[in-house]
N, C-alpha and C. Protein backbone atom coordinates (compact mmCIF):
# COMPACT_ATOMS: atom_id res chain seq x y z
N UNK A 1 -13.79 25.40 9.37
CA UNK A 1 -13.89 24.75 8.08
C UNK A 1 -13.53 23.27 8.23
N UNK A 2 -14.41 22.43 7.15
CA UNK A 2 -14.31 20.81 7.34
C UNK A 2 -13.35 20.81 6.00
N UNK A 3 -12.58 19.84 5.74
CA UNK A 3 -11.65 19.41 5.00
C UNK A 3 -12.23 18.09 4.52
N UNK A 4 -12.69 17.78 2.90
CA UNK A 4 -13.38 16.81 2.70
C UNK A 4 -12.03 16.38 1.62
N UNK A 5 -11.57 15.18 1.24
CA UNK A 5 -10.93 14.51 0.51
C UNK A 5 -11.82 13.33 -0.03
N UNK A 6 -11.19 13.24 -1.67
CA UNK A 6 -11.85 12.17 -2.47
C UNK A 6 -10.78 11.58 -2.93
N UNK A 7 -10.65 9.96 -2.39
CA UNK A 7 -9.52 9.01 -2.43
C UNK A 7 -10.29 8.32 -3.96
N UNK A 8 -9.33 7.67 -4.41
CA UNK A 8 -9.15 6.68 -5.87
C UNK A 8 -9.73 7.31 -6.81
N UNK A 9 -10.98 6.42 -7.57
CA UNK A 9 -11.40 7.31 -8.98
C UNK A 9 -12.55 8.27 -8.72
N UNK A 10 -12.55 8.64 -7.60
CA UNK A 10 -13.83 9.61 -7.66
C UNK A 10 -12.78 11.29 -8.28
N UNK A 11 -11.70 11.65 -8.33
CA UNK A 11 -11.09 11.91 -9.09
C UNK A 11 -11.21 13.42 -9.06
N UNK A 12 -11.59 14.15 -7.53
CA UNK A 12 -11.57 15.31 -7.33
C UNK A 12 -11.07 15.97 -6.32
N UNK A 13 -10.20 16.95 -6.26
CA UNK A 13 -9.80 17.65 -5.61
C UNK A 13 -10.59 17.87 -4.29
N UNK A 14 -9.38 18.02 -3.22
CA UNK A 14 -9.92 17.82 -1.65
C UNK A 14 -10.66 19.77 -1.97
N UNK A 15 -11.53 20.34 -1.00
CA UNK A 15 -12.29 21.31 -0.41
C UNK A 15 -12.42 21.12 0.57
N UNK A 16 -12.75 22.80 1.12
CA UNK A 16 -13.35 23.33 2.32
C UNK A 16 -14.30 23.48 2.48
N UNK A 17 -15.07 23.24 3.55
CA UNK A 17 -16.73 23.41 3.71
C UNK A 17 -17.01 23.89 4.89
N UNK A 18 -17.83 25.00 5.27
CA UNK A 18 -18.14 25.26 6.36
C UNK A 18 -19.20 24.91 6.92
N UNK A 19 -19.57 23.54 7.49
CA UNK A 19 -20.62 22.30 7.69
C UNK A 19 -20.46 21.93 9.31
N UNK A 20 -21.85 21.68 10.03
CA UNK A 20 -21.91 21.41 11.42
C UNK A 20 -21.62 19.91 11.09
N UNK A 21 -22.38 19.30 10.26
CA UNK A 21 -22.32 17.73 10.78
C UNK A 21 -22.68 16.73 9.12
N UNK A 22 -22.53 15.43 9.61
CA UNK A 22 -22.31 14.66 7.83
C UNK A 22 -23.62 15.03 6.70
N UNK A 23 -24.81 15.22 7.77
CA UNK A 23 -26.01 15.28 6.93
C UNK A 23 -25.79 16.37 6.17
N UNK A 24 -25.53 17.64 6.46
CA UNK A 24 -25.26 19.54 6.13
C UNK A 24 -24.15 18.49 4.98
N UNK A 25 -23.32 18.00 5.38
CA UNK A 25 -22.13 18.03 4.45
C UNK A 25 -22.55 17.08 2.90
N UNK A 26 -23.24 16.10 3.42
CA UNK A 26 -24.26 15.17 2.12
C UNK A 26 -24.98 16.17 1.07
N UNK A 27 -25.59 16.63 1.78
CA UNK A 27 -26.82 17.90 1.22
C UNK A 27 -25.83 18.76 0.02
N UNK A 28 -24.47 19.38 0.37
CA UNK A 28 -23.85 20.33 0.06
C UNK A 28 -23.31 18.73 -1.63
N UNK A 29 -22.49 18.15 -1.08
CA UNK A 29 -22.19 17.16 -1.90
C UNK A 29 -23.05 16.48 -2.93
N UNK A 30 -24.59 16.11 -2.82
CA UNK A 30 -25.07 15.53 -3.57
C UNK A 30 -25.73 16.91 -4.66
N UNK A 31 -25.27 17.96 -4.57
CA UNK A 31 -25.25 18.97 -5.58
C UNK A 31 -24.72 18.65 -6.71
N UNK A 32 -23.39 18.06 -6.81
CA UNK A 32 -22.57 17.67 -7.57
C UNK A 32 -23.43 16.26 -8.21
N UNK A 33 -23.65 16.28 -9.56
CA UNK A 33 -24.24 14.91 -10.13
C UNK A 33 -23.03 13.71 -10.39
N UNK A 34 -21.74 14.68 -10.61
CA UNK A 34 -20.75 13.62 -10.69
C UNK A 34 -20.29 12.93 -9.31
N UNK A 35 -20.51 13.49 -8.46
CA UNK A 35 -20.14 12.77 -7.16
C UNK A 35 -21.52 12.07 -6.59
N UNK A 36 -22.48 12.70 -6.92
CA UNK A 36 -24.28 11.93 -6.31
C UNK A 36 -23.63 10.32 -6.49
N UNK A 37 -23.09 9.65 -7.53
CA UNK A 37 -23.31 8.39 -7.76
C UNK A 37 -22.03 7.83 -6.61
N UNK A 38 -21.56 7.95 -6.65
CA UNK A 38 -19.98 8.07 -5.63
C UNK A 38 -20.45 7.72 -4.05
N UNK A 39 -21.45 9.01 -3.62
CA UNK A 39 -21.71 8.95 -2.67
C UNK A 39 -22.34 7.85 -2.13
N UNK A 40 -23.70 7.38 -3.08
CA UNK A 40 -24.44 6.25 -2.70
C UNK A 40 -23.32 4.96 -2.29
N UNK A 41 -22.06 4.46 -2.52
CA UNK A 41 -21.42 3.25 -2.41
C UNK A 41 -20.43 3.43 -1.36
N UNK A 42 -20.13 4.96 -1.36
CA UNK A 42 -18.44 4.93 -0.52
C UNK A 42 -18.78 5.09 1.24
N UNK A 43 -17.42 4.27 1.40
CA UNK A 43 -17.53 4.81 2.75
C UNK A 43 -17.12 5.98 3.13
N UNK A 44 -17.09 6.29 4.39
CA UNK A 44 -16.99 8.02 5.03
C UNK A 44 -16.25 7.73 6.33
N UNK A 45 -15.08 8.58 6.19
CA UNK A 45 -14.19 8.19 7.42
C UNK A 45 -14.03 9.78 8.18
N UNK A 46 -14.28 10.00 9.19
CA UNK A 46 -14.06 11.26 9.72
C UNK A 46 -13.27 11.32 10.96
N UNK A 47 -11.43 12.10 10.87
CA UNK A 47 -10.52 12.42 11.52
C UNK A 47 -9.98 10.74 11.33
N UNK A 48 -9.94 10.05 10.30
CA UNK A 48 -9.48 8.57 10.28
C UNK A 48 -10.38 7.73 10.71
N UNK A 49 -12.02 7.96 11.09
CA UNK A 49 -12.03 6.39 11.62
C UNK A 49 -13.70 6.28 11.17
N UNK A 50 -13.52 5.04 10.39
CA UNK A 50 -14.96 5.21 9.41
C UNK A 50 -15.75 5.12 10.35
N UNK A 51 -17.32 5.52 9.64
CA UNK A 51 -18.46 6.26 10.52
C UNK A 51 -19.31 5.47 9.83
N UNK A 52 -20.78 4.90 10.35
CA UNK A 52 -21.83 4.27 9.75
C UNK A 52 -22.92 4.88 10.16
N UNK A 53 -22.91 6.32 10.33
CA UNK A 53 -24.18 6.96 10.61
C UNK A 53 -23.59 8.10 10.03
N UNK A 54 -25.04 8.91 9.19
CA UNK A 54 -24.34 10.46 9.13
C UNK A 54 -25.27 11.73 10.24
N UNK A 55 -25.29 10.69 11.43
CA UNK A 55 -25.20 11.50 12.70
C UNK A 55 -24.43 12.13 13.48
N UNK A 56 -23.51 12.70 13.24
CA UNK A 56 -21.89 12.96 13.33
C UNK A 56 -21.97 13.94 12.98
N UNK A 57 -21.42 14.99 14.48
CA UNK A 57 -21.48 16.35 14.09
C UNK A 57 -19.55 16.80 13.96
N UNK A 58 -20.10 17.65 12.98
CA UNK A 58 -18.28 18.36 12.18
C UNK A 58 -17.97 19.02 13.10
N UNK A 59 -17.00 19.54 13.48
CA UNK A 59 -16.05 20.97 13.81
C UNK A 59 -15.28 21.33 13.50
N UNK A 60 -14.86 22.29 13.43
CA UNK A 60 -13.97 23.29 13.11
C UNK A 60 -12.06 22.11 12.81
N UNK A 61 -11.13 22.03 11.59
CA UNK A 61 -10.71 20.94 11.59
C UNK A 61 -11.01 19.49 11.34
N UNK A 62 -12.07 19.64 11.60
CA UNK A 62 -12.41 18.15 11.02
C UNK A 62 -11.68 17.49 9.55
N UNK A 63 -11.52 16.56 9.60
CA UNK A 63 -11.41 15.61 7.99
C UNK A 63 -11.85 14.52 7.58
N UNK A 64 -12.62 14.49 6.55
CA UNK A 64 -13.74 13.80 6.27
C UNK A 64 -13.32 13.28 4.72
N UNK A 65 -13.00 12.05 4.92
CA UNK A 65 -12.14 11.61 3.46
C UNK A 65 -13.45 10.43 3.00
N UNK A 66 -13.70 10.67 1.49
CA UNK A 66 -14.69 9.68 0.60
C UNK A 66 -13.88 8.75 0.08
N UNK A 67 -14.08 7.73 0.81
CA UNK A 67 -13.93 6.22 0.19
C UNK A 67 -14.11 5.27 -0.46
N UNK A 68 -13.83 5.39 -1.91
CA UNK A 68 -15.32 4.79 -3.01
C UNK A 68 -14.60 3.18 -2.41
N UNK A 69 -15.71 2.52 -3.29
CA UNK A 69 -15.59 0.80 -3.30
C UNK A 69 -14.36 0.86 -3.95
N UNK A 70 -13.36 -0.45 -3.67
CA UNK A 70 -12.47 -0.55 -4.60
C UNK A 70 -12.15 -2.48 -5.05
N UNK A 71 -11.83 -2.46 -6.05
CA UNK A 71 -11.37 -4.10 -6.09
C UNK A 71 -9.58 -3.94 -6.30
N UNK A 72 -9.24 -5.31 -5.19
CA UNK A 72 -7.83 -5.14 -5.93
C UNK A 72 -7.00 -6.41 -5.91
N UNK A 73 -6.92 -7.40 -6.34
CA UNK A 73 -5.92 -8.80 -6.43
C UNK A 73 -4.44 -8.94 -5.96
């Protein structure tokens, strides 16, 4: 199982997913209409260290935390 967390106002409780890699895990996520908009802006950090492809395969443990945009002064 992958361990997905949603940091600041995306405003939902972390889950388990049983997902090979980011694309499987997108697919499963953009189900959700409240998170579809979320997804398009945030970044994606997997085991801590952001990722710019969702070519990235999961395993077993993994953690995969959503990073919306944020502003802060």
């Amino acid at each position: 199982m992958v361990t997905v967390e949603f940091l600041g106002p995306i405003g939902k409780e972390p889950i388990k997913v049983n997902v090979k890699s980011l694309k499987e895990l997108r697919e499963i996520l953009n189900r959700d209409e409240n998170l579809k908009k979320w997804l398009e802006n945030s970044a994606v950090a997997v085991n801590d260290k952001i990722v710019s492809s969702l070519d990235v395969s999961l395993k077993d443990g993994d953690k995969v935390v959503i990073l919306p945009p944020v502003c802060g002064g």
